[in-house]
N, C-alpha and C. Protein backbone atom coordinates (compact mmCIF):
# COMPACT_ATOMS: atom_id res chain seq x y z
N UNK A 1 28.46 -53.82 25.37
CA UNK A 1 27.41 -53.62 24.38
C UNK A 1 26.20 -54.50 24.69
N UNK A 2 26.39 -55.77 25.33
CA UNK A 2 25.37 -56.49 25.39
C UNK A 2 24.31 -55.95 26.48
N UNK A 3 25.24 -55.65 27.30
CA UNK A 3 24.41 -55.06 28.83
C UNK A 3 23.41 -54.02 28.05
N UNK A 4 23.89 -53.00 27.44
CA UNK A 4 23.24 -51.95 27.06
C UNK A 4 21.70 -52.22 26.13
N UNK A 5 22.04 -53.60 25.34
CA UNK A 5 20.96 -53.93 24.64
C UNK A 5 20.08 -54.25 25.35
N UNK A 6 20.49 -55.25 26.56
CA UNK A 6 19.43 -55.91 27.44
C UNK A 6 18.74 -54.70 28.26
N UNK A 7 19.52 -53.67 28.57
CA UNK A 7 18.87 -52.51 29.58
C UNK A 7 17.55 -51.76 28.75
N UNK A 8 18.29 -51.69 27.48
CA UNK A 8 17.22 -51.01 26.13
C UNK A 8 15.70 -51.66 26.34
N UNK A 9 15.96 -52.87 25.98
CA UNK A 9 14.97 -53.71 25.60
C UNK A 9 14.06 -53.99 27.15
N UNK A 10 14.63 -54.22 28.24
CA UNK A 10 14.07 -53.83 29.40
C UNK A 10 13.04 -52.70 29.30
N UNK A 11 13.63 -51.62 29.80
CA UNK A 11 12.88 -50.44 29.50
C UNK A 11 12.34 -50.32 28.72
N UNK A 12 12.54 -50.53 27.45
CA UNK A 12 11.39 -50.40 25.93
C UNK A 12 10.12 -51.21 26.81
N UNK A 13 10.40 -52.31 27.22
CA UNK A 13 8.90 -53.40 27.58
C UNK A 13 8.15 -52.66 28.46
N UNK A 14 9.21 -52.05 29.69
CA UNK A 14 8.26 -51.15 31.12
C UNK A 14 7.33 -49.74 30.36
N UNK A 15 8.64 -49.37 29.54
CA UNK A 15 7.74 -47.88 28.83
C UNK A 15 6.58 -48.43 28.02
N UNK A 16 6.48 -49.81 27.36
CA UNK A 16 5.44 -49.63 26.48
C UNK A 16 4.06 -50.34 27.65
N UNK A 17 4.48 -51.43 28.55
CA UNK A 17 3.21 -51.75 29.61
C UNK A 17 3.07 -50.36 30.36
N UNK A 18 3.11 -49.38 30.33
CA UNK A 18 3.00 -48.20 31.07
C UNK A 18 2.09 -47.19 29.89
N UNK A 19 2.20 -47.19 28.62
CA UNK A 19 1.69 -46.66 27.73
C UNK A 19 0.26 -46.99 27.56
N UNK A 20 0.54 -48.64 27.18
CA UNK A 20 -0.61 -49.91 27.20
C UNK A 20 -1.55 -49.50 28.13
N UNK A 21 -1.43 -49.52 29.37
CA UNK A 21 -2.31 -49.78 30.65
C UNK A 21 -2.96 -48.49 30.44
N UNK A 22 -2.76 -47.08 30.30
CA UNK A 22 -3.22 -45.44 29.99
C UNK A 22 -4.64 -46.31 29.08
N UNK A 23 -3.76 -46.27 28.08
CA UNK A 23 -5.07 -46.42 27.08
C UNK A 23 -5.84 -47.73 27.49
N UNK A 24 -5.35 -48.87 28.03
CA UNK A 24 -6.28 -49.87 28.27
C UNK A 24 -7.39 -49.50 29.01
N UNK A 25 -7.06 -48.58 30.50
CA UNK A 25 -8.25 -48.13 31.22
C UNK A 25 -8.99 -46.98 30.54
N UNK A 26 -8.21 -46.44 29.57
CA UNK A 26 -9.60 -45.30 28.90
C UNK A 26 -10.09 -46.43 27.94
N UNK A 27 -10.02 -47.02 27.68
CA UNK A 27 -10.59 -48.48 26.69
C UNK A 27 -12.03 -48.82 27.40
N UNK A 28 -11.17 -49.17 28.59
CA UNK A 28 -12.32 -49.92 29.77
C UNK A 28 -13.46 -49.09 29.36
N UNK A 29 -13.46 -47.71 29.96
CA UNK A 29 -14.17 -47.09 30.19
C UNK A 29 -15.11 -46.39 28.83
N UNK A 30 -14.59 -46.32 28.23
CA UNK A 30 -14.91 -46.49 26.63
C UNK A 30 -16.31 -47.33 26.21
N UNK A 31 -15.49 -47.93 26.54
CA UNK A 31 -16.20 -49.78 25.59
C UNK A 31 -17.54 -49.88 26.51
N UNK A 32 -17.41 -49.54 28.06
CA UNK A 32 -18.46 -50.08 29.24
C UNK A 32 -19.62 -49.41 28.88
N UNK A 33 -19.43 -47.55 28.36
CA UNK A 33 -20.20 -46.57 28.30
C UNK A 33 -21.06 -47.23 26.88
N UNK A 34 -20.22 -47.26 25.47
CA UNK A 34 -20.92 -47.88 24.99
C UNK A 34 -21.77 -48.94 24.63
N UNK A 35 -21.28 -50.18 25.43
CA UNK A 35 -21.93 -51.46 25.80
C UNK A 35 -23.44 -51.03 25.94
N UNK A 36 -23.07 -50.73 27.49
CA UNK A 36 -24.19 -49.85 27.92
C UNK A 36 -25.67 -49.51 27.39
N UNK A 37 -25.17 -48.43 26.14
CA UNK A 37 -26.03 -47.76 25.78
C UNK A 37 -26.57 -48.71 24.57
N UNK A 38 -25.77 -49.01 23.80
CA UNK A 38 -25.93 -50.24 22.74
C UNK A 38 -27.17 -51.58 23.29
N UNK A 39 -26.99 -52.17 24.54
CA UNK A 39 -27.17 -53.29 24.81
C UNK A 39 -28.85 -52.78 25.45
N UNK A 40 -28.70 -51.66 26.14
CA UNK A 40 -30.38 -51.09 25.97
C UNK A 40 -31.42 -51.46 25.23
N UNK A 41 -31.18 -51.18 24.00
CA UNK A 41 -31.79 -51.91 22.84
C UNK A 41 -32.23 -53.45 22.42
N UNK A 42 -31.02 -53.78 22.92
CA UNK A 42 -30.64 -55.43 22.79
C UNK A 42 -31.63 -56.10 23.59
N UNK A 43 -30.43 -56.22 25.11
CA UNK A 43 -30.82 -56.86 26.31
C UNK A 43 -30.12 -58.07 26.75
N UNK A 44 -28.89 -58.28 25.57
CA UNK A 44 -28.16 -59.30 25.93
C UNK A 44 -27.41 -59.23 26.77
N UNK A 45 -27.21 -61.13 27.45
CA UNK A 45 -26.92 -61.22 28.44
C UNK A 45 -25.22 -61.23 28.18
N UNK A 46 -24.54 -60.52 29.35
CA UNK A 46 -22.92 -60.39 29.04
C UNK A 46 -22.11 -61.14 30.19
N UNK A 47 -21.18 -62.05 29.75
CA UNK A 47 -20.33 -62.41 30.80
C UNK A 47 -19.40 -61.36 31.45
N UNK A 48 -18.04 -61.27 30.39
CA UNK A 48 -17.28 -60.67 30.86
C UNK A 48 -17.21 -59.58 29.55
N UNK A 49 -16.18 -58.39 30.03
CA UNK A 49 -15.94 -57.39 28.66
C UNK A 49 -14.21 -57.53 29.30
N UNK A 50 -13.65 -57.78 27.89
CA UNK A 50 -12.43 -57.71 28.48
C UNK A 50 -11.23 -56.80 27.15
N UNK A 51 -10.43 -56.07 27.54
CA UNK A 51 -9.89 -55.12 26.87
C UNK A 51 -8.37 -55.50 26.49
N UNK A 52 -7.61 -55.82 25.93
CA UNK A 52 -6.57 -56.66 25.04
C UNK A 52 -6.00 -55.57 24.18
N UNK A 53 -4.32 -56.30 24.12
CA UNK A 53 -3.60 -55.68 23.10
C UNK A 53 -3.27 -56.95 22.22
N UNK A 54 -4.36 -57.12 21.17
CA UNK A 54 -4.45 -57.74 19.89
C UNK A 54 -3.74 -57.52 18.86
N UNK A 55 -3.46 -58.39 18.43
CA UNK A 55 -2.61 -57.99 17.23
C UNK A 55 -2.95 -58.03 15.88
N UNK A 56 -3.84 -58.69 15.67
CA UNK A 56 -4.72 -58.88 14.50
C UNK A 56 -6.11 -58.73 14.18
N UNK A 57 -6.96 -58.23 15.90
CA UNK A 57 -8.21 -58.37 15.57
C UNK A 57 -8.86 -57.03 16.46
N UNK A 58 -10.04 -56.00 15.69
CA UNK A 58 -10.31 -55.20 16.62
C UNK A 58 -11.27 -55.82 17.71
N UNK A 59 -11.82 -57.00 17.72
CA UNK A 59 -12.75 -57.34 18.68
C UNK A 59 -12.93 -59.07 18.27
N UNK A 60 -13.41 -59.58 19.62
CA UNK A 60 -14.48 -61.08 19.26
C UNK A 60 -15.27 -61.11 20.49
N UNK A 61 -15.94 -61.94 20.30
CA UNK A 61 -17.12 -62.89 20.85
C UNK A 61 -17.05 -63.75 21.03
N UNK A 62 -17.01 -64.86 21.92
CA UNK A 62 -17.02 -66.06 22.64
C UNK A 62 -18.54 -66.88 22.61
N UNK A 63 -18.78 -68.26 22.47
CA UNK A 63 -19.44 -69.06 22.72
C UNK A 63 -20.11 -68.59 24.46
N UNK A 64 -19.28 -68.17 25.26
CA UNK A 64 -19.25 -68.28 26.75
C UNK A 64 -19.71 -66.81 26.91
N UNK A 65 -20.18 -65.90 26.09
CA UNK A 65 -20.96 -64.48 25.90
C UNK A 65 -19.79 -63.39 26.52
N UNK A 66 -18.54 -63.77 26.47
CA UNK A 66 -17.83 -62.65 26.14
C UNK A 66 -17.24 -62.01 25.62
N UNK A 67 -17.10 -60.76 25.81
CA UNK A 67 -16.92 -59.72 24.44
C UNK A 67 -15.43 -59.38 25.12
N UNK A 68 -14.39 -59.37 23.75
CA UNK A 68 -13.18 -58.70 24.04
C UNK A 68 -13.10 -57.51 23.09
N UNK A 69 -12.59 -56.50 23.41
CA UNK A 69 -11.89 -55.28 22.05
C UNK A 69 -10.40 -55.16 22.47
N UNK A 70 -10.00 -54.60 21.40
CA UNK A 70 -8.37 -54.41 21.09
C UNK A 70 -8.91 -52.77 22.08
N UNK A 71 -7.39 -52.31 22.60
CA UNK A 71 -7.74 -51.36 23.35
C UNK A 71 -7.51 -50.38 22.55
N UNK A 72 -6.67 -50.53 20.97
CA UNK A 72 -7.21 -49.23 20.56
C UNK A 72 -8.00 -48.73 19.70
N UNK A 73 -9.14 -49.24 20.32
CA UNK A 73 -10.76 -48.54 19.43
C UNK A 73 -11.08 -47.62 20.22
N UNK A 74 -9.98 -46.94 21.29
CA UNK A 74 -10.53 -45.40 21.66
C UNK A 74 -9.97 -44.77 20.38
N UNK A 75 -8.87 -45.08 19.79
CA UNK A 75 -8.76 -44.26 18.51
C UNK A 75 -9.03 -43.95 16.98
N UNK A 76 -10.12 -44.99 17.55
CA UNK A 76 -11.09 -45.47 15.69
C UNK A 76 -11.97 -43.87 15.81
N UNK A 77 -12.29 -43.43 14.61
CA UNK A 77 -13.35 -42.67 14.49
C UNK A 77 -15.04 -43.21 15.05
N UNK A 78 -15.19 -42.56 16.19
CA UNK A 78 -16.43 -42.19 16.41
C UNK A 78 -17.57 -44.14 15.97
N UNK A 79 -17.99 -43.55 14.52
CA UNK A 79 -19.02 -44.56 13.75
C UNK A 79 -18.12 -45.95 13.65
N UNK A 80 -17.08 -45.97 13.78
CA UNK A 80 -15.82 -47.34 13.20
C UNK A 80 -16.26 -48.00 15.09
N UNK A 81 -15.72 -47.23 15.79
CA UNK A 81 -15.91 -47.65 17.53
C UNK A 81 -17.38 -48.46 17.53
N UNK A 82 -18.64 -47.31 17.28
CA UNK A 82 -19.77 -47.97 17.33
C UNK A 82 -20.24 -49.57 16.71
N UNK A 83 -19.59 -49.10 15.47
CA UNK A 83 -19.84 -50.15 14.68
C UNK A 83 -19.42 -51.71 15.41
N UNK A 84 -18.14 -51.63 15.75
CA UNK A 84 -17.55 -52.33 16.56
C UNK A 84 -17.86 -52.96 17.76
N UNK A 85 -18.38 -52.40 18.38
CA UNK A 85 -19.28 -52.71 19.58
C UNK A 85 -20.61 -53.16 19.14
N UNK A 86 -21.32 -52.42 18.51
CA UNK A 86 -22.54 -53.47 17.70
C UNK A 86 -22.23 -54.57 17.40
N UNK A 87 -20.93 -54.62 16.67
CA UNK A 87 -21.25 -56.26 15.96
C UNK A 87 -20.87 -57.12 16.85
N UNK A 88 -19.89 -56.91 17.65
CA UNK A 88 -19.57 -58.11 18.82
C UNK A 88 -20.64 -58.14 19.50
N UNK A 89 -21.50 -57.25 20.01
CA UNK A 89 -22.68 -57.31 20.99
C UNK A 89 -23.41 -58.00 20.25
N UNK A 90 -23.96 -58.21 18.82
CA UNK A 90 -24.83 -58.98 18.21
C UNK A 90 -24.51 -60.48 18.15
N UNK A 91 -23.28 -60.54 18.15
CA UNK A 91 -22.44 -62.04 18.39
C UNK A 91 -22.92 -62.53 19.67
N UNK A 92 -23.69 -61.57 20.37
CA UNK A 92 -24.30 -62.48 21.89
C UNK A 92 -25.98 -63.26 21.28
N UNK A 93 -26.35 -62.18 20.49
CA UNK A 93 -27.95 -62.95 19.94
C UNK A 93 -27.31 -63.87 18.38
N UNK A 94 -26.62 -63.81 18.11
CA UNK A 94 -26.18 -64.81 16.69
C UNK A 94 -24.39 -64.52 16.38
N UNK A 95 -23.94 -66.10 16.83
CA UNK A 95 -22.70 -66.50 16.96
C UNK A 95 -21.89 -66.46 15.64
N UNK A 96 -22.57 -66.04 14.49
CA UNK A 96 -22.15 -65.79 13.22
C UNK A 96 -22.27 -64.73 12.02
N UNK A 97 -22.12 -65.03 11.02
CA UNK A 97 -22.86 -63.87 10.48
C UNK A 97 -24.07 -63.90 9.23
N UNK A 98 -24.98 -64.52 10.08
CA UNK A 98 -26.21 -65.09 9.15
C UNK A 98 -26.95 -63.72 8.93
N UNK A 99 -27.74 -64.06 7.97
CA UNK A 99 -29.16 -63.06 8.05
C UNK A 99 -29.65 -62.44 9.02
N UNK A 100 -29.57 -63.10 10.02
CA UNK A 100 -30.57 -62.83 11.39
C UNK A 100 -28.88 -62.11 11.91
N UNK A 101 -28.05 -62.57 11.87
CA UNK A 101 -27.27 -61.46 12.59
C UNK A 101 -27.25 -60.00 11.82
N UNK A 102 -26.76 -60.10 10.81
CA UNK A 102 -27.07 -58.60 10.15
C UNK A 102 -28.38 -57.86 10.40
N UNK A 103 -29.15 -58.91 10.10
CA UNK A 103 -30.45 -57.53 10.75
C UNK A 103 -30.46 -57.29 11.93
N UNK A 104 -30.12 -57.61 12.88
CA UNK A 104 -29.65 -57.06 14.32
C UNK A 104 -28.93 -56.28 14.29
N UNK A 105 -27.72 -56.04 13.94
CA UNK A 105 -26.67 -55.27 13.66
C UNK A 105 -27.34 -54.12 12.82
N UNK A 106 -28.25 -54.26 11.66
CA UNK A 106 -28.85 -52.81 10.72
C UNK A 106 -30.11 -52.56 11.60
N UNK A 107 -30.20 -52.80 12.79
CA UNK A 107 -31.04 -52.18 14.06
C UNK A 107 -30.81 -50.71 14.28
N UNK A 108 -29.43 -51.24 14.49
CA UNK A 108 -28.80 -49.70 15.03
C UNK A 108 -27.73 -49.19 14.28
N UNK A 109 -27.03 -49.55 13.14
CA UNK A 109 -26.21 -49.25 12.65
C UNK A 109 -26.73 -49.48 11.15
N UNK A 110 -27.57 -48.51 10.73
CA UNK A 110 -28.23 -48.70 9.10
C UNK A 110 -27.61 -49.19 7.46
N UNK A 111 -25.85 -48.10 7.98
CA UNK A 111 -25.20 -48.35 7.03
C UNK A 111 -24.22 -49.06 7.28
N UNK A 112 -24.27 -50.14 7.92
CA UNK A 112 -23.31 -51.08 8.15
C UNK A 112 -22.12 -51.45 7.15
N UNK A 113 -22.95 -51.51 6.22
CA UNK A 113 -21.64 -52.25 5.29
C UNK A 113 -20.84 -51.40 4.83
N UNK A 114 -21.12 -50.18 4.33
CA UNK A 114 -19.91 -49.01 4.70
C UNK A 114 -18.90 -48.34 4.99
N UNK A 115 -19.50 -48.83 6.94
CA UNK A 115 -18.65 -48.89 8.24
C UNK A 115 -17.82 -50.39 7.90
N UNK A 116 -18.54 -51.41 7.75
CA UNK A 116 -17.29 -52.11 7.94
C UNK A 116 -16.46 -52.57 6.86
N UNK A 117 -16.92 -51.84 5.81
CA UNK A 117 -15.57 -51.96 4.79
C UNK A 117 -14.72 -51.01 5.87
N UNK A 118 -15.15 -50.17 5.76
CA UNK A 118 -13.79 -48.91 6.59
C UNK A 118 -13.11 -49.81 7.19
N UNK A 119 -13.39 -50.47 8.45
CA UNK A 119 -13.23 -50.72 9.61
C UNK A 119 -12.56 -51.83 8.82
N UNK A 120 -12.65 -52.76 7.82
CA UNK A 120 -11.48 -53.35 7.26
C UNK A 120 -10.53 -52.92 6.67
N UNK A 121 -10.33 -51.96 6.27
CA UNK A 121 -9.12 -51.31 5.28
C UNK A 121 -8.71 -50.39 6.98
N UNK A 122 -9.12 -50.75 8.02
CA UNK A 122 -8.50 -49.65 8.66
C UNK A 122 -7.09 -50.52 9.45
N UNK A 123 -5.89 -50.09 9.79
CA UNK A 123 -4.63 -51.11 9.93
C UNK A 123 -4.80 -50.99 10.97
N UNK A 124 -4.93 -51.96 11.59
CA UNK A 124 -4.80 -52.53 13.64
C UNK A 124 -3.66 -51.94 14.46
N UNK A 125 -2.87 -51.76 13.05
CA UNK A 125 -1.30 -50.49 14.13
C UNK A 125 -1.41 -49.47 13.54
N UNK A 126 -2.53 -48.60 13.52
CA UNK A 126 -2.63 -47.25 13.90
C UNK A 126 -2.28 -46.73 15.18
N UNK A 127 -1.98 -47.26 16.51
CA UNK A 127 -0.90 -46.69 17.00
C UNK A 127 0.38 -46.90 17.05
N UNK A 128 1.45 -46.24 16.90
CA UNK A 128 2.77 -46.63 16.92
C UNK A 128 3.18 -46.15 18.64
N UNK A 129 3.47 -47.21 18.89
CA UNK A 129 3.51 -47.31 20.72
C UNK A 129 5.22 -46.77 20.57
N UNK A 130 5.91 -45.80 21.38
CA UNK A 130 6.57 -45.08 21.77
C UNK A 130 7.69 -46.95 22.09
């Protein structure tokens, strides 16, 4: 019986880093496209973008100008994704959430507060990984 648990739990870890990595690189590619187009506007300067299986947070910002997201904000709706990427990208021009950061953020995202009520009531394990 024990063997069998350890073989389980083996495989459960390979099947779920095999699941993980799918969506991490459509993440990548995700997040880069919108950076991208977002930061047009901006012009901030970016270290790294780095894509994570978080457990508590859809995104942060670093002192050191890099941006991480949870990899699954390919499955947020559309405006929840954007939103998301705005506000960490604004965390490159204001490290908090003063005045001057919100009006950066209602640049491009008008109805912000809205979106991120949603984007708080929305549960971080909306996927159930196989």
């Amino acid at each position: 019986m024990f063997f069998y648990s350890v073989f389980m739990i083996k495989y459960s870890m390979k099947k779920r880093r095999r699941f993980c990595k799918g969506y991490k690189n459509l993440a990548i590619n995700f997040t880069d496209n919108r950076i991208k187009h977002f930061n047009s506007f901006y012009n901030f300067e970016i270290s790294k973008v780095r894509i994570k299986n978080q457990k508590s947070r859809w995104g942060s910002c670093s002192s050191k100008k890099n941006l991480n997201f949870n990899y699954k904000v390919i499955f947020l709706r559309p405006e929840l994704a954007d939103y998301l990427i705005v506000h960490e990208l604004c965390h490159l021009g204001e490290l908090n959430h003063s005045k001057k950061f919100w009006a950066l953020v209602q640049k491009i995202i008008p109805n912000y507060k809205k979106i991120s009520r949603e984007l708080r009531s929305t549960p971080i394990n909306i996927v159930f990984e196989a």
